[in-house]
Structure formats: C-alpha cells, structure tokens
PDB file of N, CA and C in Angstrom:
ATOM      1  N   UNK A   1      97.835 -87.092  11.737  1.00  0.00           N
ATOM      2  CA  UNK A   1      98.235 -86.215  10.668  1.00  0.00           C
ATOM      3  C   UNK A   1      98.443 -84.811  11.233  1.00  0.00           C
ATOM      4  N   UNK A   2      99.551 -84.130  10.659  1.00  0.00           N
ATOM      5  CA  UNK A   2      99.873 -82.793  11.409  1.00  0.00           C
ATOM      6  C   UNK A   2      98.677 -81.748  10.645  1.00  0.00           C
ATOM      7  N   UNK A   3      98.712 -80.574  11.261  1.00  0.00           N
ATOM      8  CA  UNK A   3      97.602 -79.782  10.517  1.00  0.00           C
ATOM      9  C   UNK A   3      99.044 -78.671  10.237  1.00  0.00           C
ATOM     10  N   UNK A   4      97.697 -77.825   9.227  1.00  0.00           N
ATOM     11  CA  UNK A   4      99.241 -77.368   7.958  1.00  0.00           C
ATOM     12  C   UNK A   4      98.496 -75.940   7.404  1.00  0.00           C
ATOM     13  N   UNK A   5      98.978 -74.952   7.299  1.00  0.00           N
ATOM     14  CA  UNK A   5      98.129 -73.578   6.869  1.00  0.00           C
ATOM     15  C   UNK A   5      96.906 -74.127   6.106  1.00  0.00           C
ATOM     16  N   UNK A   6      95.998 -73.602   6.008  1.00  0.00           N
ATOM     17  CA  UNK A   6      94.574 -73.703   5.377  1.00  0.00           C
ATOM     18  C   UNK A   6      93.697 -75.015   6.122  1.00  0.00           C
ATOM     19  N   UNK A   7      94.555 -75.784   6.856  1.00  0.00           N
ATOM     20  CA  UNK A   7      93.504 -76.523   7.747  1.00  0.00           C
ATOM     21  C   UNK A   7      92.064 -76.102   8.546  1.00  0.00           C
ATOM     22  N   UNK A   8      91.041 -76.677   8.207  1.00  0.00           N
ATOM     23  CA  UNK A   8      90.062 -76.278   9.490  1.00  0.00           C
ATOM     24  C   UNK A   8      90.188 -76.959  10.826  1.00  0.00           C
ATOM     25  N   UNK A   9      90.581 -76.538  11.825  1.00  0.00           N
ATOM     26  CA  UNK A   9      90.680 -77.123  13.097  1.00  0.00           C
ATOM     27  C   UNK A   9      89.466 -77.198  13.500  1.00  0.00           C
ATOM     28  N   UNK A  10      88.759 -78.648  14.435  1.00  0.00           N
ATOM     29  CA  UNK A  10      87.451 -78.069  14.983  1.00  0.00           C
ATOM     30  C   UNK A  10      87.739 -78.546  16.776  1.00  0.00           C
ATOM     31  N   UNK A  11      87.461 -77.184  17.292  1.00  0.00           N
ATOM     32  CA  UNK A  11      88.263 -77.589  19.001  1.00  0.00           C
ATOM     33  C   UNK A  11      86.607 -77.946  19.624  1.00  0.00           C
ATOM     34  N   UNK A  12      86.205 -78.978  20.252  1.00  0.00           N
ATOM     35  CA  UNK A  12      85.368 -79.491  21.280  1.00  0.00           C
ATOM     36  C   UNK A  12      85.648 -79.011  22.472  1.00  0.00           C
ATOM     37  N   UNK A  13      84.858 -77.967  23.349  1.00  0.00           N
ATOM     38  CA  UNK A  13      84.786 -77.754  24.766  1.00  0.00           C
ATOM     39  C   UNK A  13      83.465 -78.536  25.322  1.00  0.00           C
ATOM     40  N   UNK A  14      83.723 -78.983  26.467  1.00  0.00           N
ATOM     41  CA  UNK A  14      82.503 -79.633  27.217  1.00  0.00           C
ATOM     42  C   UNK A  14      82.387 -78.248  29.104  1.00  0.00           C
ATOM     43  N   UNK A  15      81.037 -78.302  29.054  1.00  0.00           N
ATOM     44  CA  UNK A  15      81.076 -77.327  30.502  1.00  0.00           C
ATOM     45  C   UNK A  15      80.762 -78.618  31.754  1.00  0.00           C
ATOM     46  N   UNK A  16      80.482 -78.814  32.628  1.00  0.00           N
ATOM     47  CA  UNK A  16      80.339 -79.317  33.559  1.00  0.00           C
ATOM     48  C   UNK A  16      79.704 -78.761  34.758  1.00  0.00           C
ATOM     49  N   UNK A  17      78.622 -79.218  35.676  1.00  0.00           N
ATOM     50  CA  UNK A  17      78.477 -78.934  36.828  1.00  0.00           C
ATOM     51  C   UNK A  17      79.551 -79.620  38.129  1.00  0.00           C
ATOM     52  N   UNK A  18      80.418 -78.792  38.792  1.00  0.00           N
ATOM     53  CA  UNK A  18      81.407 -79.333  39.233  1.00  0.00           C
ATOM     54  C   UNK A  18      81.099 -80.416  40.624  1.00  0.00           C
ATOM     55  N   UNK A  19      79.723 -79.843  41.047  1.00  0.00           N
ATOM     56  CA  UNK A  19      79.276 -80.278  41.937  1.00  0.00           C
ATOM     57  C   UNK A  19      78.792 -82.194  41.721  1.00  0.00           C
ATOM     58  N   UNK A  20      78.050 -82.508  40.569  1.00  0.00           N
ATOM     59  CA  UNK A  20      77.750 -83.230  40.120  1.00  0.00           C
ATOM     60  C   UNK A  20      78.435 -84.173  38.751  1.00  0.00           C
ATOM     61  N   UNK A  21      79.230 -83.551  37.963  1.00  0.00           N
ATOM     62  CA  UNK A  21      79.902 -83.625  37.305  1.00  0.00           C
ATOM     63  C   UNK A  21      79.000 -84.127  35.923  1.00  0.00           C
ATOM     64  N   UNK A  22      78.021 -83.417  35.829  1.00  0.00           N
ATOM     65  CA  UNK A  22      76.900 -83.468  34.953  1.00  0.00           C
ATOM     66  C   UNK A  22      77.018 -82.459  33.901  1.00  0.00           C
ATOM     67  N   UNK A  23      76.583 -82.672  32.583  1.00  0.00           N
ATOM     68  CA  UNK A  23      77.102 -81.507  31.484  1.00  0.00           C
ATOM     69  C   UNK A  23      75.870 -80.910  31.778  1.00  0.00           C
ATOM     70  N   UNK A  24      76.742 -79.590  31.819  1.00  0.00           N
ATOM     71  CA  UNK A  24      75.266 -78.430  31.626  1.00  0.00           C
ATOM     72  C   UNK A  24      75.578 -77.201  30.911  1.00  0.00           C
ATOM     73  N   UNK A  25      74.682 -76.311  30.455  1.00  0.00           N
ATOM     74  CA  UNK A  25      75.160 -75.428  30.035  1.00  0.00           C
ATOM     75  C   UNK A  25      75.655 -74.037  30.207  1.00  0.00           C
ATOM     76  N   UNK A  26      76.516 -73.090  30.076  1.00  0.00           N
ATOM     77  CA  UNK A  26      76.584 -72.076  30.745  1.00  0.00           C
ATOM     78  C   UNK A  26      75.931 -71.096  30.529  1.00  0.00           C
ATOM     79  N   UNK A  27      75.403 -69.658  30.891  1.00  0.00           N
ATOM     80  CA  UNK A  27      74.974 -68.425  30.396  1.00  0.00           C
ATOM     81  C   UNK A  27      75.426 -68.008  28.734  1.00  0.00           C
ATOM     82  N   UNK A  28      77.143 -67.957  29.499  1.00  0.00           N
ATOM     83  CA  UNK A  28      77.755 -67.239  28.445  1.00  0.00           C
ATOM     84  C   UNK A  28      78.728 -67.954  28.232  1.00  0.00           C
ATOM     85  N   UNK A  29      79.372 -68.413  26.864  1.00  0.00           N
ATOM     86  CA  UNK A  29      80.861 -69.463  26.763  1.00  0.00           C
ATOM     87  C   UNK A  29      81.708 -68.435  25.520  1.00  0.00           C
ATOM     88  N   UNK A  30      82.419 -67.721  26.245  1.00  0.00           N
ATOM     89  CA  UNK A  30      83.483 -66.790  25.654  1.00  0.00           C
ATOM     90  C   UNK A  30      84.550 -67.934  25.230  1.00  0.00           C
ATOM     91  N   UNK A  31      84.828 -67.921  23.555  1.00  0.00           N
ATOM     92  CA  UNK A  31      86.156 -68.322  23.132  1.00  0.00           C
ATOM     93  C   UNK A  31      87.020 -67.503  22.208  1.00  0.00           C
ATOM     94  N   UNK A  32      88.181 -67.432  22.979  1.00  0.00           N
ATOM     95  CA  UNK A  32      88.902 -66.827  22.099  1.00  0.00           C
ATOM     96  C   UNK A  32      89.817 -67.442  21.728  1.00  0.00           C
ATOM     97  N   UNK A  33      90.730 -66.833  20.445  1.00  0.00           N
ATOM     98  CA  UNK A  33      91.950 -68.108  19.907  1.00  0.00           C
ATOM     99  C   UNK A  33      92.332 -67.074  18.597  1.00  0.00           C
ATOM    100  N   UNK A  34      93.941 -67.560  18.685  1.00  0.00           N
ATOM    101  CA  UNK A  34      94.868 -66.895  17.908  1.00  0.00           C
ATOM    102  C   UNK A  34      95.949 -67.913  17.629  1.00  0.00           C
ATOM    103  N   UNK A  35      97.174 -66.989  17.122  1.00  0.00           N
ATOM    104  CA  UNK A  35      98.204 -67.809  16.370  1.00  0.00           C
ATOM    105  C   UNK A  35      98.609 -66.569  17.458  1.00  0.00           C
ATOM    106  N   UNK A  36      99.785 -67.450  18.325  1.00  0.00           N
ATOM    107  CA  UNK A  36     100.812 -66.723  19.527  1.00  0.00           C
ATOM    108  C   UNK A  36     101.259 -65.426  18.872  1.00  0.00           C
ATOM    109  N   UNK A  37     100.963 -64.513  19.061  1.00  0.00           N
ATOM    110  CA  UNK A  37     101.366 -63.349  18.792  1.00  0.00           C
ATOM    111  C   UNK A  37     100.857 -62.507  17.818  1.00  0.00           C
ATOM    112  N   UNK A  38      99.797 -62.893  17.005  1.00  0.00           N
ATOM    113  CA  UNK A  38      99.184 -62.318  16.173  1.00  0.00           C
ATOM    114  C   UNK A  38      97.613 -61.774  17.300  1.00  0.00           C
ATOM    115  N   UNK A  39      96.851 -61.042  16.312  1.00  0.00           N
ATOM    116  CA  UNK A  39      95.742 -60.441  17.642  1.00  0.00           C
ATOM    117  C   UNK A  39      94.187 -61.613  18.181  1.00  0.00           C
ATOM    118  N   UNK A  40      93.837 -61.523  18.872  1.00  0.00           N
ATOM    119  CA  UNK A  40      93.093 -62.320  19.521  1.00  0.00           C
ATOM    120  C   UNK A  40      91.352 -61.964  18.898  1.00  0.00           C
ATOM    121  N   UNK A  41      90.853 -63.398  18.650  1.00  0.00           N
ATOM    122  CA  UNK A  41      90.221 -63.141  17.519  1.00  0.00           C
ATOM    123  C   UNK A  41      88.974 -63.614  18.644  1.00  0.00           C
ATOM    124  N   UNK A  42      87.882 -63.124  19.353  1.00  0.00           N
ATOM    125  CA  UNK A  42      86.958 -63.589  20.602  1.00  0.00           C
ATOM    126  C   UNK A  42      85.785 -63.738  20.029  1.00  0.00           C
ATOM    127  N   UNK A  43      84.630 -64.719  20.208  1.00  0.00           N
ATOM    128  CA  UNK A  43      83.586 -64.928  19.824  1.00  0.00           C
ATOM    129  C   UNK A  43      82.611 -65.654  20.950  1.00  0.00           C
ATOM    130  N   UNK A  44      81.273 -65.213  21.241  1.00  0.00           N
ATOM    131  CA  UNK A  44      80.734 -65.731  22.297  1.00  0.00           C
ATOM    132  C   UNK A  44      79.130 -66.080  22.512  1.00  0.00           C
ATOM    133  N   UNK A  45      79.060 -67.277  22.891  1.00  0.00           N
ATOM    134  CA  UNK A  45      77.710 -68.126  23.018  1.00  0.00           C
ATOM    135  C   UNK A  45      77.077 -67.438  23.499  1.00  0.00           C
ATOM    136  N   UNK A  46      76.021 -67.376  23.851  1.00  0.00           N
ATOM    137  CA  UNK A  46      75.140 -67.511  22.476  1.00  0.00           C
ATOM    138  C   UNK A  46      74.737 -66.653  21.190  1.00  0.00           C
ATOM    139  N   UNK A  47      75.447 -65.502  21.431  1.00  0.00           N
ATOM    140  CA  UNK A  47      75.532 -64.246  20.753  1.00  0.00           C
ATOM    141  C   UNK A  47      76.201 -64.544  19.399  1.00  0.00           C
ATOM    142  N   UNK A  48      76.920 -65.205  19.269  1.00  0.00           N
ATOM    143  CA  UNK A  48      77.685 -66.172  18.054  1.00  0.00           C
ATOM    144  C   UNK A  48      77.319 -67.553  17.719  1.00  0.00           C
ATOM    145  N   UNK A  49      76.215 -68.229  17.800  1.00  0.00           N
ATOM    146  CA  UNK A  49      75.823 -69.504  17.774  1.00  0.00           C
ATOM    147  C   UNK A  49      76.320 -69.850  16.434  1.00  0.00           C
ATOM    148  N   UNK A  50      76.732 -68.787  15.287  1.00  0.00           N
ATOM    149  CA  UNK A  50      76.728 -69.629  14.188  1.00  0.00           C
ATOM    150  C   UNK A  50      77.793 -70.092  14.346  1.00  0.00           C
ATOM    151  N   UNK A  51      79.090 -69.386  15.192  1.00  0.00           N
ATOM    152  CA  UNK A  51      80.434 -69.604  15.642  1.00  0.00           C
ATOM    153  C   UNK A  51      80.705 -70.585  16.371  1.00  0.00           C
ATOM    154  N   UNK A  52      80.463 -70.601  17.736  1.00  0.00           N
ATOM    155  CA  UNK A  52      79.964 -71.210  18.730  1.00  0.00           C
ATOM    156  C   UNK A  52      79.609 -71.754  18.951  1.00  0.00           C
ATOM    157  N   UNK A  53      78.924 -73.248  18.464  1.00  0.00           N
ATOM    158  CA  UNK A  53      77.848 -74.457  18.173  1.00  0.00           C
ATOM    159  C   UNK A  53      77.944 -74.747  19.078  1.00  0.00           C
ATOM    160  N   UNK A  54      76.490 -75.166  19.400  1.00  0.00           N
ATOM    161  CA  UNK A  54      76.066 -76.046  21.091  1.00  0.00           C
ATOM    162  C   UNK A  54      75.279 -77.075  20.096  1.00  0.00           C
ATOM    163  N   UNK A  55      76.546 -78.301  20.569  1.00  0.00           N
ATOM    164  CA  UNK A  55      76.061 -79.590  19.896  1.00  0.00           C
ATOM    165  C   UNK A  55      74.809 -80.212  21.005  1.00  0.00           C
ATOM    166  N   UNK A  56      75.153 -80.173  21.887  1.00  0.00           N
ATOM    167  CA  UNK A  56      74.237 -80.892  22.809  1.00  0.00           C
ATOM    168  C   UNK A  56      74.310 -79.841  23.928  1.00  0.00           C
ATOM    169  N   UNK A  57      73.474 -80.310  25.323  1.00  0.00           N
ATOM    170  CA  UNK A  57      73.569 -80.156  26.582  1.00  0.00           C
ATOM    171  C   UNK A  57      74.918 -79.935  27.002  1.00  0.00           C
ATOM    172  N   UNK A  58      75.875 -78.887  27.579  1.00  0.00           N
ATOM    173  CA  UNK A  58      77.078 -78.658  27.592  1.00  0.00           C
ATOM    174  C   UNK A  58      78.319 -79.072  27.101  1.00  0.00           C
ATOM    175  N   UNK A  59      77.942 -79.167  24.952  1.00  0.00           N
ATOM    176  CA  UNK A  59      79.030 -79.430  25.092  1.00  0.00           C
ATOM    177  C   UNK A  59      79.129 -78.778  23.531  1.00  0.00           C
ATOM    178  N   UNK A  60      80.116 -78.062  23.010  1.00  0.00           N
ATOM    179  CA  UNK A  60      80.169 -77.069  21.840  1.00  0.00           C
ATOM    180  C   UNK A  60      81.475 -77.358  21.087  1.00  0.00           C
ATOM    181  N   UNK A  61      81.337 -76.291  19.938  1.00  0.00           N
ATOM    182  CA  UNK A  61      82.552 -76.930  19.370  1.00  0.00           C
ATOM    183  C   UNK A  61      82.690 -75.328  18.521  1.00  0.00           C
ATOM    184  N   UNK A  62      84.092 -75.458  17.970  1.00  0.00           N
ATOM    185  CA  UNK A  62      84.170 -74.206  17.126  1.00  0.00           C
ATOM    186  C   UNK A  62      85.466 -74.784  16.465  1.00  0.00           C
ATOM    187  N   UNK A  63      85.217 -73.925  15.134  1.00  0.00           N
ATOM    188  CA  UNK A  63      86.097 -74.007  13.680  1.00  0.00           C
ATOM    189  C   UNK A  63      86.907 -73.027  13.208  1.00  0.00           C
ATOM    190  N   UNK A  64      88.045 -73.613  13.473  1.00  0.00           N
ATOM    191  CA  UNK A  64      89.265 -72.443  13.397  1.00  0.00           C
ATOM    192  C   UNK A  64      89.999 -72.435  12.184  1.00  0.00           C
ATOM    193  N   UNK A  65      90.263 -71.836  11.223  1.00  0.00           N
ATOM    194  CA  UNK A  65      90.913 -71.747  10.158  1.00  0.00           C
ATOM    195  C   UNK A  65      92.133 -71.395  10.902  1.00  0.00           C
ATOM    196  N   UNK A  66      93.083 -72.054  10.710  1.00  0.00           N
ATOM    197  CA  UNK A  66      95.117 -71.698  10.810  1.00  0.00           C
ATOM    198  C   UNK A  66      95.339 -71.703   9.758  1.00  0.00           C
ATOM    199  N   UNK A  67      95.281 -70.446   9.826  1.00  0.00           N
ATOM    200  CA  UNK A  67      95.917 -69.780   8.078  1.00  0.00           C
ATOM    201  C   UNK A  67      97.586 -69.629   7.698  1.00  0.00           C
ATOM    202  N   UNK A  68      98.226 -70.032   9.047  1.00  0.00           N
ATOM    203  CA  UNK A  68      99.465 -69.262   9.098  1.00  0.00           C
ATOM    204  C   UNK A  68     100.406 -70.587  10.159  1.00  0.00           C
ATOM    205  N   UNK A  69     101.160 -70.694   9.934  1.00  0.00           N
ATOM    206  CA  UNK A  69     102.221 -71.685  10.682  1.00  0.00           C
ATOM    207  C   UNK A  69     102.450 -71.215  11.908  1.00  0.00           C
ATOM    208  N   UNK A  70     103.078 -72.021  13.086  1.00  0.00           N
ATOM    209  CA  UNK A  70     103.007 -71.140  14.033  1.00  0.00           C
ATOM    210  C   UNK A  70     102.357 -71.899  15.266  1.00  0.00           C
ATOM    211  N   UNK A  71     102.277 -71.854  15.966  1.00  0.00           N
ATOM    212  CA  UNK A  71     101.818 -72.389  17.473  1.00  0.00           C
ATOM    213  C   UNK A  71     100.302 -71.507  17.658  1.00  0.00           C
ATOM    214  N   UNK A  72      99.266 -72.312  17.677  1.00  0.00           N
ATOM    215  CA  UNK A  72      97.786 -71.384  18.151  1.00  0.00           C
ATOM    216  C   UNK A  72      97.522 -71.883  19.233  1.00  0.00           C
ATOM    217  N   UNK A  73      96.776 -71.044  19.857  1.00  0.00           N
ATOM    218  CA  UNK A  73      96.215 -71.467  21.011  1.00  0.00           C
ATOM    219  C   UNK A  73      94.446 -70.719  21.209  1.00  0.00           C
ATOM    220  N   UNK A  74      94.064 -71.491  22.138  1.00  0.00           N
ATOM    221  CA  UNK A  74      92.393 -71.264  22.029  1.00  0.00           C
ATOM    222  C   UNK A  74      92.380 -70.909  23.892  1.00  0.00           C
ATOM    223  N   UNK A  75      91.188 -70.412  24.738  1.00  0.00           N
ATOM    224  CA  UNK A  75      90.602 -70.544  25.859  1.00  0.00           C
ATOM    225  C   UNK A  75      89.280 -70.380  25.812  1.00  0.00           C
ATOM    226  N   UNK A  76      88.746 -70.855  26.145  1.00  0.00           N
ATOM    227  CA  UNK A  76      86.826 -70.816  26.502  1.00  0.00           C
ATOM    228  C   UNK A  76      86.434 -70.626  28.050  1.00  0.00           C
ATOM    229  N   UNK A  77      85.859 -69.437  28.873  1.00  0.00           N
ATOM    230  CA  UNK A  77      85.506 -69.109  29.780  1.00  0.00           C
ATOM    231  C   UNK A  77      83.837 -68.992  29.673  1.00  0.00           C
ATOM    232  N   UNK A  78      83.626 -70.272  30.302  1.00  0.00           N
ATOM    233  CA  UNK A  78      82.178 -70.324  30.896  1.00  0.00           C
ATOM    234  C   UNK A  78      81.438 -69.318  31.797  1.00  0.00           C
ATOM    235  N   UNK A  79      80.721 -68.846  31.818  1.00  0.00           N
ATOM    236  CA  UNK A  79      80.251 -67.739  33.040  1.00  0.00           C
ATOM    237  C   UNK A  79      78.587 -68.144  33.346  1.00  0.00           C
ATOM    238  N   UNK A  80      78.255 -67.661  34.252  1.00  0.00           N
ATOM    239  CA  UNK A  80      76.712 -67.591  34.940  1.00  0.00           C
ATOM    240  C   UNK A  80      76.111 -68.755  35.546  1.00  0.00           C
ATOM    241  N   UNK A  81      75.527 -70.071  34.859  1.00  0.00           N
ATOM    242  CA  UNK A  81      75.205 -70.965  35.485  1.00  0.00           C
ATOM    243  C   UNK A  81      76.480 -72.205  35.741  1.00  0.00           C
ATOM    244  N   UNK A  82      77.495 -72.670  34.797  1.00  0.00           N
ATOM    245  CA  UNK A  82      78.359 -72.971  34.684  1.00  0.00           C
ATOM    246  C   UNK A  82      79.670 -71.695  34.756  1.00  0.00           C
ATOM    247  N   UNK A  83      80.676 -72.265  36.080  1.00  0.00           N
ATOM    248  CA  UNK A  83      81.412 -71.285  35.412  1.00  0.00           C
ATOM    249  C   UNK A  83      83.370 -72.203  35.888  1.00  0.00           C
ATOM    250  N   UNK A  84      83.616 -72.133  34.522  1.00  0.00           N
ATOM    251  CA  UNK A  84      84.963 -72.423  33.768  1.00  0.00           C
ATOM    252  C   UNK A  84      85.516 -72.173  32.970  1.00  0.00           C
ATOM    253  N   UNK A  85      86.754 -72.661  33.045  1.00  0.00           N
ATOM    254  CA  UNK A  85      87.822 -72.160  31.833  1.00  0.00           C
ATOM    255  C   UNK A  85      88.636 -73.212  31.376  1.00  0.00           C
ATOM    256  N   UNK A  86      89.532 -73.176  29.880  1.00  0.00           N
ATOM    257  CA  UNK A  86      90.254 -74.137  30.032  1.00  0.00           C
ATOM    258  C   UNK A  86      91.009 -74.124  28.609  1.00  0.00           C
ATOM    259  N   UNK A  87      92.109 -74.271  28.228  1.00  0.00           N
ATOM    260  CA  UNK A  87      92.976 -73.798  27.226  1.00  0.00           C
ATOM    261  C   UNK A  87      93.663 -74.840  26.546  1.00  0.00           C
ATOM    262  N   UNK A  88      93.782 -75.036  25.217  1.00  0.00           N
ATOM    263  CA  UNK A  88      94.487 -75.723  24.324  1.00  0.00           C
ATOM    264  C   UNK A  88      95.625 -74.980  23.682  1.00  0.00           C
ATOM    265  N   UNK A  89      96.897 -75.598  23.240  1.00  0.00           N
ATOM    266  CA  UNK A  89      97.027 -75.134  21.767  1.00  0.00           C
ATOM    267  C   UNK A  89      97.413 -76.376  20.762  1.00  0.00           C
ATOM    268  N   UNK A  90      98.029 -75.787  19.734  1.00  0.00           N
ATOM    269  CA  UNK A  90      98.290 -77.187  18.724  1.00  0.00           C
ATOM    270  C   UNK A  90      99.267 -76.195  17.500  1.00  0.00           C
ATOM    271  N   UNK A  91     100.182 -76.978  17.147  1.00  0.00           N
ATOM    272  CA  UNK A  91     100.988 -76.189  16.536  1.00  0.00           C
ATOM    273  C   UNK A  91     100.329 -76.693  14.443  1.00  0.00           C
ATOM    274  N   UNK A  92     100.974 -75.038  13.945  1.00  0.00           N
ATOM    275  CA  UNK A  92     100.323 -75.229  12.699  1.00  0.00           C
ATOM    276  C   UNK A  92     101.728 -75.376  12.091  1.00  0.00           C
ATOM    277  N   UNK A  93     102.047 -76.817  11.196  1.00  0.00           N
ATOM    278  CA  UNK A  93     103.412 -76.974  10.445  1.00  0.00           C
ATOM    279  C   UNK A  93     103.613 -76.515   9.198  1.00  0.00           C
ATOM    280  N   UNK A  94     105.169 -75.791   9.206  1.00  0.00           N
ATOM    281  CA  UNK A  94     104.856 -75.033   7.433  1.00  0.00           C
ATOM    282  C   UNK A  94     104.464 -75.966   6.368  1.00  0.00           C
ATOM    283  N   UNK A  95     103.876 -75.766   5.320  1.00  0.00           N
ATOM    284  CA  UNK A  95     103.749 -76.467   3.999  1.00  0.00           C
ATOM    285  C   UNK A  95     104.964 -76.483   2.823  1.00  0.00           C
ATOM    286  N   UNK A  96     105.296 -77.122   2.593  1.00  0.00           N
ATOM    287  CA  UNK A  96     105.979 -76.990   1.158  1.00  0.00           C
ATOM    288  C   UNK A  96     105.191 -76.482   0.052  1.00  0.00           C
ATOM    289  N   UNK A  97     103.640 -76.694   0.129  1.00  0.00           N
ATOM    290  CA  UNK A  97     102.916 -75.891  -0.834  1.00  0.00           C
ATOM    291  C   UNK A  97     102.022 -74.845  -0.786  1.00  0.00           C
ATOM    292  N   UNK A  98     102.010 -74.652   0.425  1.00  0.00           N
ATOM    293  CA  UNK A  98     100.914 -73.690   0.675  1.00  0.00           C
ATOM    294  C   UNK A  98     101.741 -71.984   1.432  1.00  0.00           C
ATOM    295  N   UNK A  99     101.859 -70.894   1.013  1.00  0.00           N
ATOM    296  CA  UNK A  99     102.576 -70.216   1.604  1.00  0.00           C
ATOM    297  C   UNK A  99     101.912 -69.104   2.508  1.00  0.00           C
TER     298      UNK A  99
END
C-alpha cells in the first residue's frame, strides 16, 4: 500500500558491531528526516527516547508523520561505541482527499 499525507511512517534502524556483526548499541543515534526540500527536522538517542525508541539491544525505530506529498528521506548516524550511518527515503503520494 502506498503511504499518502497524514500517514505515520515507522522507519527501523539496526546498529551493528562491524567487527562481529553483533547488534549493539551506540552512545549517540542522531536521526534526522524531512520531505526533500523542506527543513530538516533532527532528533537524538538517548536525549529523545520518547522519539527515538530503543526496542531492543541495537535496534530502534522512529515515527514520522508525512504530512505533505513529496519524496522524504531519513539518515541515522551512530557515534561512540557503535559508529554508522545509513539513509532511506520513500515517496509520499498525493491524496484525492486529503490536501
């Protein structure tokens, strides 16, 4: 099913030890995410946990309202004990009812 203005998106990041390839967790897990060209909206673990959910041992999730049609895109940069990055997007399709 396509997602459509007023959808909640929920994006899953997992961190990894690269060495082992074991989930672990990082210090800090910076995500940010927008609609391409509108301003960049950043929120960050653990300082945002209500944002930011750490479902388990390295692996989180966050809930994006696409309010607006349009191509979004997300990145999450791991830092300190884990450190990665890694980027999605997903396009939001106009509605016939929702404007």
């Amino acid at each position: 099913m396509s997602d459509y203005p007023g959808v909640r998106k929920r994006i899953t990041m997992t961190c990894r030890n690269e060495l082992t390839n074991q989930l672990a967790d990082p210090t800090t897990l910076e995500v940010s995410y927008r609609r391409i060209g509108d301003t960049v909206t950043t929120k960050t673990w653990p300082a945002d946990a209500a944002v930011v959910v750490r479902d388990s041992v390295g692996v989180f999730h966050i809930d994006v309202d696409s309010d607006r049609e349009g191509t979004w895109a997300l990145r999450a940069d791991a830092d300190g004990a884990i450190v990665t990055a890694s980027e999605t997007t997903w396009p939001v399709e106009r509605s016939n009812f929702v404007s």
